[in-house]
Protein backbone atom coordinates (compact mmCIF):
# COMPACT_ATOMS: atom_id res chain seq x y z
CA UNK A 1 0.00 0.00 0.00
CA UNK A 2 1.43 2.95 -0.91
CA UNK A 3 1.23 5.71 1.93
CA UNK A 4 2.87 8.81 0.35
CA UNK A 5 1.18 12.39 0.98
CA UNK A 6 0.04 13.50 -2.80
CA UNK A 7 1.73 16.50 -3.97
CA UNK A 8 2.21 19.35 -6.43
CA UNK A 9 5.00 18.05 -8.67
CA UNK A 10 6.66 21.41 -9.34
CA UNK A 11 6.12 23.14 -5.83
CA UNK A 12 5.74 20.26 -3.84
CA UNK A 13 2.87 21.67 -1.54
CA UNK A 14 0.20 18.93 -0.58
CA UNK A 15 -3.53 18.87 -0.42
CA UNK A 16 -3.76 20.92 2.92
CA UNK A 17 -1.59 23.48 1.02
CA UNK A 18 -3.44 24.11 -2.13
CA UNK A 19 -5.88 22.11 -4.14
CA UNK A 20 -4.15 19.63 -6.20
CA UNK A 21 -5.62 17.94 -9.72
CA UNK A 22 -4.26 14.01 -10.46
CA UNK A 23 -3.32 12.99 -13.61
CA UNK A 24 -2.13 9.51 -15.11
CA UNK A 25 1.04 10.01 -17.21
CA UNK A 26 2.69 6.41 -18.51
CA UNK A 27 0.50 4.44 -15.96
CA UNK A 28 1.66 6.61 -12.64
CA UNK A 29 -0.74 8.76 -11.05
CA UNK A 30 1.04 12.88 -10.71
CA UNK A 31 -0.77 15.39 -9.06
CA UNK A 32 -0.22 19.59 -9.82
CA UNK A 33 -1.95 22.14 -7.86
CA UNK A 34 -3.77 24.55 -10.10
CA UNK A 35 -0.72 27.48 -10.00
CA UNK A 36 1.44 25.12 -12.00
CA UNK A 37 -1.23 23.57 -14.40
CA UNK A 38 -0.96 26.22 -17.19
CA UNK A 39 2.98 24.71 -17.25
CA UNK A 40 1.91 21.31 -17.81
CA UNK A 41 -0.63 22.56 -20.78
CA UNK A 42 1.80 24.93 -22.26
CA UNK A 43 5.43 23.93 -21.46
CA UNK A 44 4.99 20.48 -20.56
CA UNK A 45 9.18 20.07 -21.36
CA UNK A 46 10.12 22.69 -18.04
CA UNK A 47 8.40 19.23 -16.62
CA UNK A 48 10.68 17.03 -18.38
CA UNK A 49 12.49 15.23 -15.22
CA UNK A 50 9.37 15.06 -13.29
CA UNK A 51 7.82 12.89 -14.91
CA UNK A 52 10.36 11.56 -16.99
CA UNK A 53 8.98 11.10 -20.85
CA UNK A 54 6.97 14.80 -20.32
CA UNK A 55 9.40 16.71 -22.97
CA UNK A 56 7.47 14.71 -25.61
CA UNK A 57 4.15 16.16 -25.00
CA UNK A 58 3.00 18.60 -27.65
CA UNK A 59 2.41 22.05 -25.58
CA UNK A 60 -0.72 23.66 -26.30
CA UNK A 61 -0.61 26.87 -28.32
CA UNK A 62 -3.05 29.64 -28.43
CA UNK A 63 -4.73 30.44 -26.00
CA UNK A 64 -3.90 33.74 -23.99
């Protein structure tokens, strides 16, 4: 059983810090609090080494 606190993986607060949104990325569940999600959706590759395999996600252009 895996007893690990979820947290942001950029700023590394937890779920009594700020909300925090899961996603499934190669079959591991992340979590990112909603500060950091416009990083994921745009620059997913200042991710790259958390998770690794990130820097091949196409960023999402556009939207201002």
């Amino acid at each position: 059983m895996n007893t690990s606190v979820p947290t942001c993986l950029v700023c590394k607060q937890d779920d009594t810090q700020a909300p925090l949104l899961s996603f499934s990325f190669q079959g591991v569940q992340h979590f990112i609090c909603p500060q950091h999600l416009p990083i994921l959706i745009h620059k997913p590759a200042q991710l790259a080494d958390q998770p690794p395999g990130l820097e091949k996600i196409k960023a999402v252009e556009g939207h201002h």
